[in-house]
Protein backbone atom coordinates (compact mmCIF):
# COMPACT_ATOMS: atom_id res chain seq x y z
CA UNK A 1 0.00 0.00 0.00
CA UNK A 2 1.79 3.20 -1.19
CA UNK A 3 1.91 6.00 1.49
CA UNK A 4 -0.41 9.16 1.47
CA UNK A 5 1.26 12.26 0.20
CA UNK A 6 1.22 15.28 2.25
CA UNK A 7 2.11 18.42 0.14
CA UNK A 8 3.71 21.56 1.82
CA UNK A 9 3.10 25.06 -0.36
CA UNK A 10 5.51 27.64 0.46
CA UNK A 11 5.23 31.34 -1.26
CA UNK A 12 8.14 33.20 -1.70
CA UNK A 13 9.25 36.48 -2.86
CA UNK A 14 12.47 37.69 -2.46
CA UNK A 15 13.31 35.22 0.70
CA UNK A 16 16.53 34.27 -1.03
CA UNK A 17 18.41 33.96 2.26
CA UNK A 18 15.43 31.83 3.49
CA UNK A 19 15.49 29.25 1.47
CA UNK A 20 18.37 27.12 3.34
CA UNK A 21 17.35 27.63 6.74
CA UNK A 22 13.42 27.03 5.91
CA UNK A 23 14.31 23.37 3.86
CA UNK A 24 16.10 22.58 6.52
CA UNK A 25 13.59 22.97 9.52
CA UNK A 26 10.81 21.50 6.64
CA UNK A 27 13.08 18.02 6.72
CA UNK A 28 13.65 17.81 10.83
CA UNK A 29 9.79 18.35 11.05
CA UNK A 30 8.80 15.88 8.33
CA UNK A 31 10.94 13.44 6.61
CA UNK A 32 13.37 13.24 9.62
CA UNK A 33 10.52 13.32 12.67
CA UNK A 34 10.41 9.56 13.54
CA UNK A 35 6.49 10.08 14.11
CA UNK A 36 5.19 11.00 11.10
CA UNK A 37 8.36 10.89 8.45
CA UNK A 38 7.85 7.14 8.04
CA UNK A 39 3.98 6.99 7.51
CA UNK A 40 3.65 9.61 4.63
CA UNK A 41 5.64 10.79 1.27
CA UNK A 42 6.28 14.66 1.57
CA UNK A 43 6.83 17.48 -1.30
CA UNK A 44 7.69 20.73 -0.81
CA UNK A 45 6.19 23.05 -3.26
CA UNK A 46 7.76 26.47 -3.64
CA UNK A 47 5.96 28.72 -5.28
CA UNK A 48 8.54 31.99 -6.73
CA UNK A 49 6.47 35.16 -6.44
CA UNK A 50 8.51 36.88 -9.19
CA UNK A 51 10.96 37.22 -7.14
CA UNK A 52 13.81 40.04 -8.46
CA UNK A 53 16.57 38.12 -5.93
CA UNK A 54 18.20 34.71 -6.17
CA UNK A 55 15.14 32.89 -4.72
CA UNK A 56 14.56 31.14 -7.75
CA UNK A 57 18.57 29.76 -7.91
CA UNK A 58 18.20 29.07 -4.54
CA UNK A 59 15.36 27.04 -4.87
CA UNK A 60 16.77 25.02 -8.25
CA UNK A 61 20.30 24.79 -6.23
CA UNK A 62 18.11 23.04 -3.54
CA UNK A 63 16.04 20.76 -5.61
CA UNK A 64 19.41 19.47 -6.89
CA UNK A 65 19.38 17.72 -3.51
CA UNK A 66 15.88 16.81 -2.97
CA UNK A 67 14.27 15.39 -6.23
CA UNK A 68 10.72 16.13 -3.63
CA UNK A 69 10.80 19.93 -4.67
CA UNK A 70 9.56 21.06 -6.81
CA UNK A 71 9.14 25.05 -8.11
CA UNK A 72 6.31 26.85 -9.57
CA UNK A 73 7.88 30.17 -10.62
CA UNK A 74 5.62 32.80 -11.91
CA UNK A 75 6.81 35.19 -14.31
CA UNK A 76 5.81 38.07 -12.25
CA UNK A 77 4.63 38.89 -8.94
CA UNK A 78 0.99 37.76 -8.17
CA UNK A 79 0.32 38.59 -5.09
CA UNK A 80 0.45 36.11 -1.73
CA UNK A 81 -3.08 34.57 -2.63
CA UNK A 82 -2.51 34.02 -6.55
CA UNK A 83 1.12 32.78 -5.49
CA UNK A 84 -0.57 30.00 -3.01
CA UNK A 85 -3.67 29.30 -5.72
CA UNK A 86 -0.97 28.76 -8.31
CA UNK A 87 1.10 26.08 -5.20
CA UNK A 88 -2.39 24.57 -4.67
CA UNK A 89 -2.76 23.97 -8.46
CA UNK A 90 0.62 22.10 -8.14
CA UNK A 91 0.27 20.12 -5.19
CA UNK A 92 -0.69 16.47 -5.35
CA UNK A 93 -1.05 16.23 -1.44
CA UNK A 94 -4.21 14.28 0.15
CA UNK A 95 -3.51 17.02 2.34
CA UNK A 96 -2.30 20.63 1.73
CA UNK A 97 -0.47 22.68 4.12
CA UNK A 98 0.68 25.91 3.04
CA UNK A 99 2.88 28.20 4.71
CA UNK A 100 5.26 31.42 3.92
CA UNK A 101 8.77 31.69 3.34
CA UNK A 102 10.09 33.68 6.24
CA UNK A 103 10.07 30.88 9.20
CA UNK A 104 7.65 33.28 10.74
CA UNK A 105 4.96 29.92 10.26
CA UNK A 106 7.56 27.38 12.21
CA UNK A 107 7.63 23.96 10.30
CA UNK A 108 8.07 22.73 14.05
CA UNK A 109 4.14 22.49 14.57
CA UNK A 110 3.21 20.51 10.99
CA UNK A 111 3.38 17.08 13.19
CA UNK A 112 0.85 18.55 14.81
CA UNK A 113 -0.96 19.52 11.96
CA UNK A 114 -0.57 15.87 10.24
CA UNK A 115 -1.95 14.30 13.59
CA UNK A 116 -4.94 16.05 13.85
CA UNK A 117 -5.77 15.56 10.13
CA UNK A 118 -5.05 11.82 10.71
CA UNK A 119 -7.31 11.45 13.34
CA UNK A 120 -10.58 12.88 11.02
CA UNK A 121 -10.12 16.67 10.78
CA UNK A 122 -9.96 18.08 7.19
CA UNK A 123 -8.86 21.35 7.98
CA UNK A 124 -6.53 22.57 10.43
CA UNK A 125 -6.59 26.07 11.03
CA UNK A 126 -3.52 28.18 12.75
CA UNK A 127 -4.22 30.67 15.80
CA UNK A 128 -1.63 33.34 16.26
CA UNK A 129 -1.13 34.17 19.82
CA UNK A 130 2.00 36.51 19.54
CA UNK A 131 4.18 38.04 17.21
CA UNK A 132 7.35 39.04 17.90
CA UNK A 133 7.92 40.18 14.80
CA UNK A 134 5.66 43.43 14.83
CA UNK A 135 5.58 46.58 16.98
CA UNK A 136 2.21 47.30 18.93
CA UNK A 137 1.16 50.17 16.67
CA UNK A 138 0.82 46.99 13.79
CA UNK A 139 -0.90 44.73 16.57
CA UNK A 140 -3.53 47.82 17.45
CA UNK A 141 -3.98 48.52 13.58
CA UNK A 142 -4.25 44.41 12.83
CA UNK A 143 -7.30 44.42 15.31
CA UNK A 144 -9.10 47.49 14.38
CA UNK A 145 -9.07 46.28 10.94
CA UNK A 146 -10.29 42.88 11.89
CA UNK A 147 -12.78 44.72 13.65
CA UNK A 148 -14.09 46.47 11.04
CA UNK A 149 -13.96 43.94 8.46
CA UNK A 150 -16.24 41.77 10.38
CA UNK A 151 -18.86 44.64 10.88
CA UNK A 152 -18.77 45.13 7.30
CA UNK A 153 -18.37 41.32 6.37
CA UNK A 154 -21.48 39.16 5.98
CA UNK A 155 -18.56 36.59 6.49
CA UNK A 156 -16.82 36.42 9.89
CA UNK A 157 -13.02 35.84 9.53
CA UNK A 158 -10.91 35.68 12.28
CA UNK A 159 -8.30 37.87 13.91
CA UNK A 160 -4.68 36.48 14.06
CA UNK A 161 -5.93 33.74 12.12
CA UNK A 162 -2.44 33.73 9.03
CA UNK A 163 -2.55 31.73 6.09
CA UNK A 164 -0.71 28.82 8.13
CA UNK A 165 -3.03 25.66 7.98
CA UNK A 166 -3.65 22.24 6.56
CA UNK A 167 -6.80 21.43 4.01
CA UNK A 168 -7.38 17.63 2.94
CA UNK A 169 -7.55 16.99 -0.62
CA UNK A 170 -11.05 17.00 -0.56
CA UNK A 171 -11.49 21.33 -0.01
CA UNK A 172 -8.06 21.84 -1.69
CA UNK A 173 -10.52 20.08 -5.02
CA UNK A 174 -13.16 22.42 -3.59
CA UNK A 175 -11.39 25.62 -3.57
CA UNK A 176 -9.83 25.46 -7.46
CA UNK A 177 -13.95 25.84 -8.42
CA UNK A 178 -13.00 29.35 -7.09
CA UNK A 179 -11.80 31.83 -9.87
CA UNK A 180 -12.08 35.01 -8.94
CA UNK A 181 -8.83 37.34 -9.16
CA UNK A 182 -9.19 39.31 -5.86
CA UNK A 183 -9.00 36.61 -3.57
CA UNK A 184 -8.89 36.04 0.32
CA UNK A 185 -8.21 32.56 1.01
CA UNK A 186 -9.42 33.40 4.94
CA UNK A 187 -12.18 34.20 3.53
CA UNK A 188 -12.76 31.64 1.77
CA UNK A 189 -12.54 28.98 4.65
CA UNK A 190 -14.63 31.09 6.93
CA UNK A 191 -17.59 31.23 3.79
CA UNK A 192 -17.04 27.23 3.33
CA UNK A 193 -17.29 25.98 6.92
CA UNK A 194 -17.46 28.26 9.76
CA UNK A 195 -14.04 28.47 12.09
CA UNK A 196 -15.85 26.86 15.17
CA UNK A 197 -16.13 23.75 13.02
CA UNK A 198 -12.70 23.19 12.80
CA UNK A 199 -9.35 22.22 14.21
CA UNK A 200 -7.16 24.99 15.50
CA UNK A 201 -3.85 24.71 16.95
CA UNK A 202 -2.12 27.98 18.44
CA UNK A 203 1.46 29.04 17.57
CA UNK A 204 3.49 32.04 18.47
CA UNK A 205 5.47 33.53 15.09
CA UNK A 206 8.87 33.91 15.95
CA UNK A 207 11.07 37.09 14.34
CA UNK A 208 11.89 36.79 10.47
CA UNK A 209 14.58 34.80 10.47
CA UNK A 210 16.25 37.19 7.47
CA UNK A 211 14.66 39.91 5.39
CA UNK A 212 11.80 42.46 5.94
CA UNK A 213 8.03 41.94 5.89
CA UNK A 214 6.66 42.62 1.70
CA UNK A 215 3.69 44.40 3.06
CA UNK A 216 3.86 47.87 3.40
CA UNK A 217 0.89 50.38 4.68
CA UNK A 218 -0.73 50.83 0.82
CA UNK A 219 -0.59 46.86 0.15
CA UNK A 220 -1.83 46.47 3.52
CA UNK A 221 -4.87 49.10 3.17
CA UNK A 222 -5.39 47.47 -0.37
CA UNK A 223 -5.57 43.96 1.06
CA UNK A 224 -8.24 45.74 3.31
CA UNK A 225 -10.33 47.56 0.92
CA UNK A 226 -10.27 43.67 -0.82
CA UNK A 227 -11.39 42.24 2.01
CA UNK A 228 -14.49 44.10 2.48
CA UNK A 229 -15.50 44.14 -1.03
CA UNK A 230 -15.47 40.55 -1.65
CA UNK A 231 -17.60 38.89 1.25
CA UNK A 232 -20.13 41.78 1.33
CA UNK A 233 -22.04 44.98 -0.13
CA UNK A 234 -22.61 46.43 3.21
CA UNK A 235 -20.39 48.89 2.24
CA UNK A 236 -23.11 50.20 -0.64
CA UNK A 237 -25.80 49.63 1.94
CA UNK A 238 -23.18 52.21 4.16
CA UNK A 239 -23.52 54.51 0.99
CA UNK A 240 -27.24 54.53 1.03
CA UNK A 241 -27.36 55.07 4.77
CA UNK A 242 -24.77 58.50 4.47
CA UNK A 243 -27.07 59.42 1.35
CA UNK A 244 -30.19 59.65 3.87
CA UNK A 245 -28.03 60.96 6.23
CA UNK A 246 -27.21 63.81 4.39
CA UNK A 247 -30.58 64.21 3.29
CA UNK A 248 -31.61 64.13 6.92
CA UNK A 249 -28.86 67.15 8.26
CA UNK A 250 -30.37 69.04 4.97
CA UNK A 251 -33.52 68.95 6.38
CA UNK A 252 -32.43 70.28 9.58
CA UNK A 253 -30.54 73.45 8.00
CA UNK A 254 -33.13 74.12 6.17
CA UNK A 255 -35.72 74.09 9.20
CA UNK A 256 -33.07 75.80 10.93
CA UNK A 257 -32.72 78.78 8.02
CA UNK A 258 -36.26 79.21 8.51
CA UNK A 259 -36.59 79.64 11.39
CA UNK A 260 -33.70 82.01 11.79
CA UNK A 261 -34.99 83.61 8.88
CA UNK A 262 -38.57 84.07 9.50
CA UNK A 263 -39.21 83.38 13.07
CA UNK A 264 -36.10 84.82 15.06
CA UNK A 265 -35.55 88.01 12.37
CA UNK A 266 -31.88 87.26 12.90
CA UNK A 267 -30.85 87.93 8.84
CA UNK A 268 -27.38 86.58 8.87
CA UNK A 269 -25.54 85.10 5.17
CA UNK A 270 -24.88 81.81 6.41
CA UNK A 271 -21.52 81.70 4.74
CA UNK A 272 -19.85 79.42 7.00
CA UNK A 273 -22.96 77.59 7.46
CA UNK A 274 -23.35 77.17 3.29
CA UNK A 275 -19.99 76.60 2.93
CA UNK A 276 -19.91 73.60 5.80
CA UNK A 277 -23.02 72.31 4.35
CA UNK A 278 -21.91 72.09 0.99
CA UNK A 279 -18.55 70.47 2.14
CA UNK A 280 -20.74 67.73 4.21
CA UNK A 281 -22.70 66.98 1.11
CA UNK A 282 -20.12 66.35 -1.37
CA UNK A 283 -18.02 64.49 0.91
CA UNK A 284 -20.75 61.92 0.97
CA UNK A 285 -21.31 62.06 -2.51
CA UNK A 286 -17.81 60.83 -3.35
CA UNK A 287 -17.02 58.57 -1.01
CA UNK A 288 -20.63 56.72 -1.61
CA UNK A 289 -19.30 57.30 -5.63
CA UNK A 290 -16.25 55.78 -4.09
CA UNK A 291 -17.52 52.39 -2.95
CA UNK A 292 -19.66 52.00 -5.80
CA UNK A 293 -16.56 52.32 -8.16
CA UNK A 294 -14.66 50.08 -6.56
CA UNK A 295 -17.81 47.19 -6.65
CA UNK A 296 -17.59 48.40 -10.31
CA UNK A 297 -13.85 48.09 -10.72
CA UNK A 298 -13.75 43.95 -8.94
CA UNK A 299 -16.94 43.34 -11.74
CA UNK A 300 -14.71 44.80 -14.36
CA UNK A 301 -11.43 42.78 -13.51
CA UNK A 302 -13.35 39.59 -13.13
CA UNK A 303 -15.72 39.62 -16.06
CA UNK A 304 -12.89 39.60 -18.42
CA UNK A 305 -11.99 35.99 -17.26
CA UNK A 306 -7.92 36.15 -17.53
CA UNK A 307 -5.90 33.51 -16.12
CA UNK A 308 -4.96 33.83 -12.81
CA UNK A 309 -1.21 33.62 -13.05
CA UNK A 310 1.22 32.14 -15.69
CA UNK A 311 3.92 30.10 -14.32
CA UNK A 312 7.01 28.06 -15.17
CA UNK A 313 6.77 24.50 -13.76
CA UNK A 314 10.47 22.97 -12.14
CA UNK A 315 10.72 18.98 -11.21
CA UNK A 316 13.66 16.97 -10.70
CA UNK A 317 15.15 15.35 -13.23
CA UNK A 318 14.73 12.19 -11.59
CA UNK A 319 10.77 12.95 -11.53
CA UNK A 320 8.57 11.82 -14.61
CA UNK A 321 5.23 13.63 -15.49
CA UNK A 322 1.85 13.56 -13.12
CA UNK A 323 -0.37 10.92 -14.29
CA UNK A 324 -4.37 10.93 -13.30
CA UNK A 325 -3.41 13.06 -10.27
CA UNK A 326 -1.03 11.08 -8.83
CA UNK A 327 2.85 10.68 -8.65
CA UNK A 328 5.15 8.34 -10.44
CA UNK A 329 8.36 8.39 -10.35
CA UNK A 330 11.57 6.88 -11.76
CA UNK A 331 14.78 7.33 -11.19
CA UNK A 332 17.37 8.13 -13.88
């Protein structure tokens, strides 16, 4: 009986000083652990983001070794979620775990991870209890925006919740019905099975090994503005609602310009007053304009159905071709 094969999806962009220090803590935790190396057959799928470094001649320098790797390298940078749909593509796994390239999603809990799927779970979520790797100002902003993505959201995703987990073969099939560009792969999971349903096991992300985080504040408020958009319209129903409310403070000036006008005999312009007013108004009408675009914009991108990604596809020379889904190999 041939063992089950447990793909590991790792995105990287520009982690070319990484790559050594992340295939070796992949092998202690899997191949070499005496608990679950013997019962399965691992691969390690890297996925290069475009990277503009030596990631990519790291990563062929590496499979030189291990005839396991293999390297989807995309011909420019996708983004994190394109970069692990293009990984899941790849991957041949009964079960998927996916994970990033800076060590900051330690390979030291996937035994964990491979236990609890054995034992019936199909997805294993990760929980996030510290980071050590970000100031508090991040922390406070990471909340608040968690926060307010889930008051928006008609689909609850959690907080420190990073795209660290394991998904059996059977939602990995699931999840490549999903073709939408702008994707959130949290998301996703939370709009498939809800997060109390499933397995979670708690880590704490140690500092980046080497390197700098890729997200900076605009990819970070883009990834936000995303985030709402796809798993709700309560942002146009939040256009509607400043519309009336607008229409509602009108009202009031105008009572109140009555009043003052006919009733009190106090003539004043109303420059400041007019000039406030009209300042109010407009600011509502563009930001309701706004949201509406970008609804507009996501319909636009998606209805031209372009491939996701395009992608050069690395094996070993010692691996032949994928036939019906499943691995066979032959040494030369």
């Amino acid at each position: 009986m041939s063992k089950k094969i447990i793909s590991i999806v790792i995105s990287a962009y520009n982690e070319e000083s990484n790559i050594a220090e992340l295939y070796k803590e992949l092998n202690i935790n899997t191949k070499q652990n005496k608990d679950i190396g013997p019962k399965y057959q691992f691969e390690y799928v890297f996925v290069n983001d475009g990277s503009n470094d030596d990631t990519l001649r790291k990563l062929k320098q590496q499979q030189k070794q291990d005839s396991d790797i293999r390297i989807v390298s995309l011909k420019r940078n996708f983004g994190h979620e394109i970069a692990m749909t293009a990984g899941m593509d790849h991957a041949l796994g009964d079960a998927v775990i996916f994970m990033d390239a800076d060590l900051q999603h330690p390979p030291a809990y996937i035994p964990k991870m491979v236990d609890l799927w054995a034992s019936g779970a199909e997805i294993v979520l990760s929980h996030r209890t510290e980071n050590l790797d970000t100031s508090y100002i991040y922390k406070f902003s990471a909340l608040l925006f968690y926060k307010i993505l889930n008051w928006l959201s008609d689909t609850k995703i959690p907080a420190k919740s990073p795209d660290f987990r394991l998904l059996d073969r059977r939602y990995v099939d699931f999840l490549k019905g999903f073709n939408e560009h702008d994707r959130l792969f949290r998301g996703l999971l939370s709009w498939i099975m809800p997060t109390d349903k499933v397995k979670t096991i708690d880590f704490v992300a140690p500092k980046r090994f080497s390197g700098k985080s890729k997200y900076n504040v605009f990819k970070s408020f883009t990834l936000a503005i995303d985030s709402i958009i796809q798993f709700s319209v309560r942002p146009l129903r939040l256009a509607t609602y400043l519309g009336l409310l607008g229409a509602f403070v009108s009202i009031i000036l105008g009572a109140y310009v009555i009043i003052e006008y006919y009733i009190i005999q106090h003539r004043t312009p109303g420059y400041a007053t007019i000039m406030v007013t009209m300042s109010f108004l407009g600011s509502v009408i563009l930001l309701a304009l706004g949201i509406i675009g970008e609804y507009i914009g996501k319909i636009h991108m998606e209805v031209k159905k372009r491939p996701l990604y395009m992608a050069d596809y690395i094996v070993s020379p010692s691996e032949t071709l994928y036939l019906n889904g499943r691995r066979k190999r032959r040494k030369t």
